[in-house]
Protein backbone atom coordinates (compact mmCIF):
# COMPACT_ATOMS: atom_id res chain seq x y z
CA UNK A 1 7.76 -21.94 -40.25
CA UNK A 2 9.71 -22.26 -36.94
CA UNK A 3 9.11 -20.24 -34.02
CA UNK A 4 12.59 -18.36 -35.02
CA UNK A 5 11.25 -17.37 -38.09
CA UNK A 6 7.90 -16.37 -36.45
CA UNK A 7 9.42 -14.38 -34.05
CA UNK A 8 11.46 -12.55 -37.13
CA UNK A 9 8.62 -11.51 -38.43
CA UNK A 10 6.51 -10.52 -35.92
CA UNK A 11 9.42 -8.15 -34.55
CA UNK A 12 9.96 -6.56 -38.04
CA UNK A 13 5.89 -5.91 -37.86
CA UNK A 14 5.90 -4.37 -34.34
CA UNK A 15 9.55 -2.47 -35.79
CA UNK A 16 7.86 -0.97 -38.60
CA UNK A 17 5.44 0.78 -36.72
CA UNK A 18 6.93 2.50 -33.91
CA UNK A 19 4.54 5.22 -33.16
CA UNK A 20 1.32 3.07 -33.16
CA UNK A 21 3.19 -0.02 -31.30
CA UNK A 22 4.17 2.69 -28.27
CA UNK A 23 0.37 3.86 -28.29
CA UNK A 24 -0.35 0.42 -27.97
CA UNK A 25 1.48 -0.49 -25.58
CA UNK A 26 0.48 2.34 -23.32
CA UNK A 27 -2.84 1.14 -21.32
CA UNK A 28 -0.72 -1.86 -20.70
CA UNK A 29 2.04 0.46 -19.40
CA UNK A 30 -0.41 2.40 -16.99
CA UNK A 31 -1.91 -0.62 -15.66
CA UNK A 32 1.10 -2.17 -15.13
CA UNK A 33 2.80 0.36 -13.09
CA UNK A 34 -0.16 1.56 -11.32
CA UNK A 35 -1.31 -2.26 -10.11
CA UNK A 36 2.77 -2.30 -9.08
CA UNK A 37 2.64 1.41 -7.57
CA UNK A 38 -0.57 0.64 -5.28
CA UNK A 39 0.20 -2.57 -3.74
CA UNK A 40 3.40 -1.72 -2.91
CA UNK A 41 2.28 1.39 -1.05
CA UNK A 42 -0.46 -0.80 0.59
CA UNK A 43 1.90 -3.61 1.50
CA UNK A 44 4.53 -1.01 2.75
CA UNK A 45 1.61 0.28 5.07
CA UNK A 46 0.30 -2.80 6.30
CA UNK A 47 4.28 -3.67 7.13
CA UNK A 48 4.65 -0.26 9.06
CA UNK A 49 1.59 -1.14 10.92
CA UNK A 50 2.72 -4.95 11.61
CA UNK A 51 6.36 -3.79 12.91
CA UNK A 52 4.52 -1.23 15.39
CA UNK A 53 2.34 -3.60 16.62
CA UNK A 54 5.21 -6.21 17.42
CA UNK A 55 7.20 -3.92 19.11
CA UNK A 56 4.54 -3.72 21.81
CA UNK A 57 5.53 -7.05 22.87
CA UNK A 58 3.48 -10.51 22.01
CA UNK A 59 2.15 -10.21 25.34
CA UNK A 60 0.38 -6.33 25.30
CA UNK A 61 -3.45 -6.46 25.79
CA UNK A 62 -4.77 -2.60 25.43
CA UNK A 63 -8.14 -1.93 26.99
CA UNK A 64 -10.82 0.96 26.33
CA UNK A 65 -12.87 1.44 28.31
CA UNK A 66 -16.30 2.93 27.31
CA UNK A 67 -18.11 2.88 30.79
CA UNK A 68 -21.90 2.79 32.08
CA UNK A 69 -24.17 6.13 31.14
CA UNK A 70 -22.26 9.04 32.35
CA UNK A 71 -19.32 6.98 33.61
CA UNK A 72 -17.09 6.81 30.46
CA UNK A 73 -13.92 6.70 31.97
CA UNK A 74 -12.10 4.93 35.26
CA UNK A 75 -10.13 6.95 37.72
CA UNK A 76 -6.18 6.39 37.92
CA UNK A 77 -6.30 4.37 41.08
CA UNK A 78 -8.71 1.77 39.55
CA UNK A 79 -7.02 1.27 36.38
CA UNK A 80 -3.60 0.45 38.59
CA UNK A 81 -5.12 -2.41 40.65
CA UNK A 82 -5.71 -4.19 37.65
CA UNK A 83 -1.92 -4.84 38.22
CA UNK A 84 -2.91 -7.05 41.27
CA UNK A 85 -5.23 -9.85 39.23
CA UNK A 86 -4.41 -13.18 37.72
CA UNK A 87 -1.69 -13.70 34.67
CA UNK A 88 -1.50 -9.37 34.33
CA UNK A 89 2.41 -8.39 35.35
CA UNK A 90 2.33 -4.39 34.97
CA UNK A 91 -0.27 -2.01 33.74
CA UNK A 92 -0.31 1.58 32.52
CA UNK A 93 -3.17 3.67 31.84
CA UNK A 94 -2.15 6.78 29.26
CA UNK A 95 -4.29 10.59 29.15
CA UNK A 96 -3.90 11.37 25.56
CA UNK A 97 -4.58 14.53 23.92
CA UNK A 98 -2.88 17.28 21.50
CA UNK A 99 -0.98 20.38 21.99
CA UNK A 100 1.35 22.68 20.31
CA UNK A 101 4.90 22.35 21.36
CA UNK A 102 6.85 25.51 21.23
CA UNK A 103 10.70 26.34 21.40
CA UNK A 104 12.48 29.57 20.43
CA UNK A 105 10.62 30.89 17.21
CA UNK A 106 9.93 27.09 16.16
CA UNK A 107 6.60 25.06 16.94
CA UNK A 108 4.59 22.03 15.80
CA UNK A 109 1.30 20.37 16.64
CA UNK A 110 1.86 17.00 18.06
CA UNK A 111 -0.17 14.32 20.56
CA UNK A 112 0.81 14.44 23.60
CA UNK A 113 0.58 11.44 26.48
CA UNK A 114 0.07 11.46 29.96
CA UNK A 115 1.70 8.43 31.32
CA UNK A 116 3.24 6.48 34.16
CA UNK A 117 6.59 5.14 35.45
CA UNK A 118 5.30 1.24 33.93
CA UNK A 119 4.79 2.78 30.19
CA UNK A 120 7.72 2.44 28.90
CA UNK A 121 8.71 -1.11 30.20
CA UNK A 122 4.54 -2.19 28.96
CA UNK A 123 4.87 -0.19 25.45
CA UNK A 124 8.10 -1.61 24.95
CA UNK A 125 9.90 2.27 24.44
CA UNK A 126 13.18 3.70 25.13
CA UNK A 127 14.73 6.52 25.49
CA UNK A 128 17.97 7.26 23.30
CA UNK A 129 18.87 10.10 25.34
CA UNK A 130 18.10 11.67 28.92
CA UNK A 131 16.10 9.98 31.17
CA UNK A 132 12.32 8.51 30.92
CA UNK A 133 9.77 9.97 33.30
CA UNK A 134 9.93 8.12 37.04
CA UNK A 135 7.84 8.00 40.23
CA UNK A 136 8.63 11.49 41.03
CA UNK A 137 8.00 13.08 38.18
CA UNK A 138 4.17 11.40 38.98
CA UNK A 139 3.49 11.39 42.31
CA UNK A 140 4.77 15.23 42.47
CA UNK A 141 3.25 16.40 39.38
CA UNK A 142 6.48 17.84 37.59
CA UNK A 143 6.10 19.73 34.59
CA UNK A 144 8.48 17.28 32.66
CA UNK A 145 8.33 15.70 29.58
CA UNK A 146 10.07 13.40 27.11
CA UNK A 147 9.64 14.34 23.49
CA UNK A 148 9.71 12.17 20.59
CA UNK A 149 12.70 12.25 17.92
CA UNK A 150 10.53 13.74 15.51
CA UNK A 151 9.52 16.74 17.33
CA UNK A 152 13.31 17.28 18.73
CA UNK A 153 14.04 17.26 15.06
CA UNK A 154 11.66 19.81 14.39
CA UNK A 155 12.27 21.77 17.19
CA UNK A 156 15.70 22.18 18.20
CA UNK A 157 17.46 20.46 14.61
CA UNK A 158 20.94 19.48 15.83
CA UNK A 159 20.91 20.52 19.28
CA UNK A 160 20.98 18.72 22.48
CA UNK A 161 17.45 19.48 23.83
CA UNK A 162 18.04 17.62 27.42
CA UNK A 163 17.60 20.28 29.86
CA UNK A 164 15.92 22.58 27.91
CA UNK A 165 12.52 24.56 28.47
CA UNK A 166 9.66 24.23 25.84
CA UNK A 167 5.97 25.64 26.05
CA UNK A 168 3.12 23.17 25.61
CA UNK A 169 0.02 26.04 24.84
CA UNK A 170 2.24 28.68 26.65
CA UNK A 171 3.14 26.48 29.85
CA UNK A 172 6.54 25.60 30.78
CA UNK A 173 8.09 22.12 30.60
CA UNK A 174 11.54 20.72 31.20
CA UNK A 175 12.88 18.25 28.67
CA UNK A 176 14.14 15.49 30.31
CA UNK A 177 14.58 12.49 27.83
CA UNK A 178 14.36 11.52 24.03
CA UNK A 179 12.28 8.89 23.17
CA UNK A 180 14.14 6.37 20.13
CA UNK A 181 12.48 6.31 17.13
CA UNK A 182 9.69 4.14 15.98
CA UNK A 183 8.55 5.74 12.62
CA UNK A 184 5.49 6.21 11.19
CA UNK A 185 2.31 4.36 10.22
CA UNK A 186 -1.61 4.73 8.94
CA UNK A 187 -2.67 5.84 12.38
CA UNK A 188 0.20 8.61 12.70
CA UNK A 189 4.04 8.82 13.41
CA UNK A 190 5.40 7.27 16.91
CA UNK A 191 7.94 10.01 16.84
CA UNK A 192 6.09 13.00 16.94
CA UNK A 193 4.52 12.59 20.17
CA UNK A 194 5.13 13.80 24.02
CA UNK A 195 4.85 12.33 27.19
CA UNK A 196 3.91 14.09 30.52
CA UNK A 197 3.77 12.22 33.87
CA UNK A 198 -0.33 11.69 34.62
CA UNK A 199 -1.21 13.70 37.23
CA UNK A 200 0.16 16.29 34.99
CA UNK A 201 -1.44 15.41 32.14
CA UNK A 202 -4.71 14.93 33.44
CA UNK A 203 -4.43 18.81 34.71
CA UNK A 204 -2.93 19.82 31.45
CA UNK A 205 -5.79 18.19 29.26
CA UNK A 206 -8.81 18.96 31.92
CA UNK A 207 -9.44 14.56 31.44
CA UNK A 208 -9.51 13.32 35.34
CA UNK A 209 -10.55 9.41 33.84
CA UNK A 210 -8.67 7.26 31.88
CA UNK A 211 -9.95 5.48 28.83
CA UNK A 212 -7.29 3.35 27.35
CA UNK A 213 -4.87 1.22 29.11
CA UNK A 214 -2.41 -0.62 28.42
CA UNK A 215 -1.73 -4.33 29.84
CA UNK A 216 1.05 -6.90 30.45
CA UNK A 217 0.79 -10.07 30.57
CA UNK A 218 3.03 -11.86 32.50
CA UNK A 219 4.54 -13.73 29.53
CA UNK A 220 3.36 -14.38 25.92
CA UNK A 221 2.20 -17.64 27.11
CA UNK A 222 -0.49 -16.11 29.98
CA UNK A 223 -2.44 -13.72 27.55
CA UNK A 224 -5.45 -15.66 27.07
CA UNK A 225 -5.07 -15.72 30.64
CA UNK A 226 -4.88 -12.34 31.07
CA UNK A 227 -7.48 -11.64 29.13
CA UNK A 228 -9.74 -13.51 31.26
CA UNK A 229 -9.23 -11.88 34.34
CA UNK A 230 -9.54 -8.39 33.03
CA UNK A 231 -13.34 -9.46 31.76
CA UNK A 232 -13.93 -11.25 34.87
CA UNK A 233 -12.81 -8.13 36.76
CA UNK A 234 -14.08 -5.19 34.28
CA UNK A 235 -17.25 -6.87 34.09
CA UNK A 236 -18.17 -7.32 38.15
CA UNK A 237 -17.10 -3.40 38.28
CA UNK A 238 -19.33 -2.54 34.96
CA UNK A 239 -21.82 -4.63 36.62
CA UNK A 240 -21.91 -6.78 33.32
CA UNK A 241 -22.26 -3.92 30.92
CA UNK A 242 -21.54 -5.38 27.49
CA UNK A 243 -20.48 -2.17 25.89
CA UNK A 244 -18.74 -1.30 29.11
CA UNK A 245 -14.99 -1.60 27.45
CA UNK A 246 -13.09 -3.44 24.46
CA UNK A 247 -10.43 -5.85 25.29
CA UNK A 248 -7.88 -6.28 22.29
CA UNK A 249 -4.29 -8.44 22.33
CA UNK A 250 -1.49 -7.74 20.00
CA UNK A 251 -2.26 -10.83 18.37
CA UNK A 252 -5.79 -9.69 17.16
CA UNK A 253 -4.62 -6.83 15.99
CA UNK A 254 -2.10 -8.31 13.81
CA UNK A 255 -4.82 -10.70 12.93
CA UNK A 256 -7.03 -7.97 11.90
CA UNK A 257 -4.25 -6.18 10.04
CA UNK A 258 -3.34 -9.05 7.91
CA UNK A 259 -7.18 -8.89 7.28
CA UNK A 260 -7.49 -5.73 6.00
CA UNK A 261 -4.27 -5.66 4.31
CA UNK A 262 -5.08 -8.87 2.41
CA UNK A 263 -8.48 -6.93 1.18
CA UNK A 264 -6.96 -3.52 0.58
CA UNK A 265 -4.59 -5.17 -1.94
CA UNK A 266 -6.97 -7.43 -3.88
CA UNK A 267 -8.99 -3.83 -4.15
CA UNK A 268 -6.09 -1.79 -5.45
CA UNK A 269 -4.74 -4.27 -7.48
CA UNK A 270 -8.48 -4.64 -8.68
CA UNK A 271 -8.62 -1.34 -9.77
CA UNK A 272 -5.51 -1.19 -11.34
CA UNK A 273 -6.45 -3.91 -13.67
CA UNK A 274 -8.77 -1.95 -14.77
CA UNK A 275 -6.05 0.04 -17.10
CA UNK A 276 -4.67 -3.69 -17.99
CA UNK A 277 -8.35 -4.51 -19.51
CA UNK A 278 -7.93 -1.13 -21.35
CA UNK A 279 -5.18 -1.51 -22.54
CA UNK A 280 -5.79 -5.24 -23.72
CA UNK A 281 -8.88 -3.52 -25.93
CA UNK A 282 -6.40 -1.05 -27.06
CA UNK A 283 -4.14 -3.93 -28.37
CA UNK A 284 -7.13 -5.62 -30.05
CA UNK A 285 -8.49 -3.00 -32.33
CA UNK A 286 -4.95 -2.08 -33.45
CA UNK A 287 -4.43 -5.61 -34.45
CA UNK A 288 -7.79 -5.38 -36.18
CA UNK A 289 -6.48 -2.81 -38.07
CA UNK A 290 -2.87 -4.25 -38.68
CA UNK A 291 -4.76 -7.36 -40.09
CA UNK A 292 -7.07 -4.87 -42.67
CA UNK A 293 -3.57 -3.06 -43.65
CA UNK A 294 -1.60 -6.45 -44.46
CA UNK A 295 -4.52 -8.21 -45.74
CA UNK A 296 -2.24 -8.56 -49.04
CA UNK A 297 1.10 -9.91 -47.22
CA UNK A 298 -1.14 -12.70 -45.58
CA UNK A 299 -2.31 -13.66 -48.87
CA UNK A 300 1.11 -14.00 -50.54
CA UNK A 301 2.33 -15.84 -47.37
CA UNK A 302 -0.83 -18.10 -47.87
CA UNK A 303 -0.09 -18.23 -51.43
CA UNK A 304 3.83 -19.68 -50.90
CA UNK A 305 3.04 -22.17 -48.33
CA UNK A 306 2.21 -20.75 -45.04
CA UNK A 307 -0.14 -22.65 -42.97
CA UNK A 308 -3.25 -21.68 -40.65
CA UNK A 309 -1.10 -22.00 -37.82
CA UNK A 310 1.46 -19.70 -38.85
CA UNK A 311 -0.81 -16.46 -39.15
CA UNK A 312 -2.12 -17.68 -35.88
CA UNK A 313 1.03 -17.75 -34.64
CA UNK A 314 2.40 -14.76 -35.89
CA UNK A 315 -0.01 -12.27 -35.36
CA UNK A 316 -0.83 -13.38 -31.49
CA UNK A 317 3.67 -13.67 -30.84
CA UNK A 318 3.03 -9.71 -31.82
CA UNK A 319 0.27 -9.20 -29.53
CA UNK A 320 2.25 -10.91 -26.70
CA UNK A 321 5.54 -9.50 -27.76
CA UNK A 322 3.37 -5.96 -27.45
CA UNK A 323 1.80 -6.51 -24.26
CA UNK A 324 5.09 -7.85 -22.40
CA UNK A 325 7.17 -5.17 -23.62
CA UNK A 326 4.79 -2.57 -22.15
CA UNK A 327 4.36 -5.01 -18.81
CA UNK A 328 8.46 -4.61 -18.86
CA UNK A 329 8.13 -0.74 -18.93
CA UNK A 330 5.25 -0.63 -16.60
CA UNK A 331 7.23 -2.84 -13.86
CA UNK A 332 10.05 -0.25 -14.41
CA UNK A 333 7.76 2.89 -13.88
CA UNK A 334 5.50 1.40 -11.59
CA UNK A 335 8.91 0.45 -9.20
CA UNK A 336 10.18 3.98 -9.62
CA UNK A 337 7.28 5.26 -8.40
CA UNK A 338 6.98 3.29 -5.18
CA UNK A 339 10.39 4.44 -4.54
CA UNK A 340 9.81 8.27 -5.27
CA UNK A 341 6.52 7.63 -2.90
CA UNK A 342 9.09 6.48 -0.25
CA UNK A 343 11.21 9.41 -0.45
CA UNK A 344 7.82 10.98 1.06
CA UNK A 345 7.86 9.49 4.33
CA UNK A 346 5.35 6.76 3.36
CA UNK A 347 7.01 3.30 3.33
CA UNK A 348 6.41 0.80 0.58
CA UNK A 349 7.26 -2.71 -0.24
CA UNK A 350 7.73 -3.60 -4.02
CA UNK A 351 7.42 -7.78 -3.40
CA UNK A 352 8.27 -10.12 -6.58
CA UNK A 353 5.57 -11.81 -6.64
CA UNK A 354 2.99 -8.97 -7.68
CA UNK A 355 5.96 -7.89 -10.15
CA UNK A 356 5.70 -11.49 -11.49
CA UNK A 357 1.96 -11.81 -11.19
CA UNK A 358 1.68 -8.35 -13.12
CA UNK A 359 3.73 -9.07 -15.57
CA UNK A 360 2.24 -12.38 -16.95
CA UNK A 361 -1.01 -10.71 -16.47
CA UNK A 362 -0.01 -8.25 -19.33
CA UNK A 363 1.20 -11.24 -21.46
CA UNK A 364 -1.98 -13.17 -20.92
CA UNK A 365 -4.17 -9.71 -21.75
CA UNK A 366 -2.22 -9.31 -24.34
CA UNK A 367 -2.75 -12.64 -25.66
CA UNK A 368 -6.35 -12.83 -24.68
CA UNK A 369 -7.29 -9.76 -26.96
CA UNK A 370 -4.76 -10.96 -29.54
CA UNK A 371 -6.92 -14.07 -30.30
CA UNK A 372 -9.43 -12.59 -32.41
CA UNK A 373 -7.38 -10.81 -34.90
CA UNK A 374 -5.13 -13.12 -34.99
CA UNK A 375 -7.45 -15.80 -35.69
CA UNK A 376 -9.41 -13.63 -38.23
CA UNK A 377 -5.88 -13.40 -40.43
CA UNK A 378 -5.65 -16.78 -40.25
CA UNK A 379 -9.22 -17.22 -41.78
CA UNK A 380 -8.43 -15.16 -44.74
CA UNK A 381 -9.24 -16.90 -48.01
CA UNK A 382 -6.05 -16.25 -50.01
CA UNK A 383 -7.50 -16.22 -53.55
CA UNK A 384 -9.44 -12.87 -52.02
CA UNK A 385 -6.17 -11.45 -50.23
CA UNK A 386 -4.39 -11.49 -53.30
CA UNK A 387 -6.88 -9.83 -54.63
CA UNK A 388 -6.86 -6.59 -51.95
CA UNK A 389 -4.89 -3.74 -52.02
CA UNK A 390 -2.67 -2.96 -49.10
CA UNK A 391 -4.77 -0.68 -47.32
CA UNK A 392 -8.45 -1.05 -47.61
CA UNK A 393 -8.94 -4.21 -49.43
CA UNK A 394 -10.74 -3.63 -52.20
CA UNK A 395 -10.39 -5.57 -55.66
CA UNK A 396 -8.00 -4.45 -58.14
CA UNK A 397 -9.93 -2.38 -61.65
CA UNK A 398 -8.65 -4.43 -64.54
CA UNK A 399 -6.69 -2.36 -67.07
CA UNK A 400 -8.24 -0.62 -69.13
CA UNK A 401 -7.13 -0.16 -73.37
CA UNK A 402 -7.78 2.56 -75.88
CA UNK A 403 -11.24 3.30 -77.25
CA UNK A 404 -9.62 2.39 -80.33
CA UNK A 405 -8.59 -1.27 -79.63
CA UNK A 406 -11.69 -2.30 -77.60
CA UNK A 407 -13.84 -1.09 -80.41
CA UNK A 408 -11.57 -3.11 -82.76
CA UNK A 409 -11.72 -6.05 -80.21
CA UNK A 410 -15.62 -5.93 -80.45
């Protein structure tokens, strides 16, 4: 027989038996769309993270600092001389903490910053509206601040907010500028954040010493540089403390993204193919039991000419025909839910490759499983599946006369 012909009748099979073939196809359905679903959130993640990182600029360097004993933290004066040694072009140490921001009736918990005049040109942030925070919002200790887009869209909805008075933990701020939107990643939204000049901030959050700051290189070219100098210079003040502080570049940290991205999707997609080996199971013992029900067809196939080959054939085109039409279902449902998991805030990336990969992963389960049955049908002695009745196998019972005539007979 031709493939055609093959095909013919391994669709008419799979036809004739729609409730078991959807049953069938399920596991390969689930696993499908859940191997899709996962690494799509995972890459969308990782991507989120990525495109925050590399809007720092490919020539940030962030320090923490972790001290000496009771030291733990470097006062505001030291961190800003760090802006005076080889390859580093501007510096700015940050205060963080969290606080509740309040305005009319409507509040919301956010992280706030306290920051200098050089933040926004080292983070690489903007404003969209208003003004950023200056010199004498610092050196005078304003109660200003600059709120992210997030929180003005919590807060104050439509409204202009520049100008306006909010209450961080009852005290009274002025808003001066809007920060442009970032979005959101694993380690928390950019937008729903505020930042305070310094000397306010380290009032406001009772934290004198800095721990984290945030370096410039002078171009992309003099990180390494960079780098080198802020050891040399960390480590003659920590007096060569080696847990003193942590010196990271942008670079690293998209380094060590790509990392852990690579290894978070090999795990989720690991465990998704868990449903895909279930499924594949589920495909072979229905076959097993297709081949038991149509024991009698295979013999009168046999029995007019069909081959070895043929069965073989057949009965793993229905497997594959099985398996791809519920890896066709399970890219569908598995894509609709990356984008319903969007609509949540959380980004995702649905890339064709791990649509591709997924799918001839069903075929090949499919396949895989389908080798068995198939190849016990094609074993079948066709004298003996003649023989069989449709559903169990067993022989025929010969026919049986009168008493009369098989006493006659004797």
């Amino acid at each position: 027989m031709n493939i055609i012909s093959l095909l013919r009748v391994a669709w008419d099979s799979i036809v004739a038996n729609k409730m078991r073939t959807g049953l069938t196809m399920l596991g390969i359905i689930i696993g499908v769309a859940s191997v899709i679903a996962l690494v799509s959130i995972g890459q969308g993640t990782t991507a989120s993270i990525k495109s925050s990182i590399e809007s720092m600029g490919s020539n940030m360097v962030m320090v923490s600092i972790r001290g000496r004993g009771v030291d733990t933290t470097l006062p505001y004066d030291d961190c800003k001389e760090l802006a005076g040694i080889d390859a580093v072009g501007a510096v700015a140490p940050v205060v963080s903490g969290s606080t509740t921001v309040k305005y009319g009736t409507e509040s919301v918990d956010v992280s706030v910053e306290g920051v200098d005049y050089d933040y926004m040109a080292v983070r690489n942030r903007k404003v969209s509206a208003g003004r950023a925070l200056g010199n004498l919002d610092c050196d005078n200790r304003l109660k200003t601040v600059v709120l992210g887009s997030g929180v003005v869209k919590d807060l104050f909805g439509a409204l202009n907010p520049i100008g306006e008075t909010v209450k961080l933990n009852g005290v009274q701020f002025t808003v001066t500028g809007v920060l442009e939107s970032v979005g959101s990643s694993m380690s928390g939204s950019g937008d729903d954040v505020v930042l305070m000049p310094i000397t306010t901030a380290q009032r406001f959050l009772y934290s004198a010493g800095i721990s984290t700051v945030y370096v410039q290189a002078e171009n992309s070219g003099m990180v390494d540089a960079a780098i080198a100098s802020l050891e040399e210079y960390l480590n003659e003040l920590f007096r060569d403390y080696q847990d003193a502080f942590i010196i990271v570049s942008s670079e690293e940290m998209l380094s060590t993204v790509s990392e852990i991205s690579n290894t978070m999707s090999m795990l989720l997609g690991g465990i998704a193919s868990i449903s895909l080996l279930v499924g594949g199971i589920g495909i072979m013992n229905i076959m097993m039991v297709s081949v038991t029900e149509r024991t009698r067809e295979i013999g009168i196939r046999k029995a007019i000419g069909a081959k070895r080959r043929d069965i073989l054939t057949q009965f793993l085109i229905e497997a594959a025909v099985v398996s791809g039409a519920g890896g066709i279902v399970g890219i569908i449902l598995g894509w609709g839910a990356a984008v319903m998991v969007s609509y949540f805030g959380m980004e995702t990336v649905v890339s064709g490759w791990i649509v591709i990969v997924a799918f001839i992963f069903s075929v090949g389960i499919g396949i895989f499983f389908g080798i068995y049955p198939a190849n016990k049908a094609a074993g079948l002695n066709p004298v003996e599946a003649l023989r069989s009745e449709s559903g169990g196998g067993a022989k025929r019972p010969r026919p049986q006369g009168s008493g009369v005539r098989d006493q006659g007979a004797r």
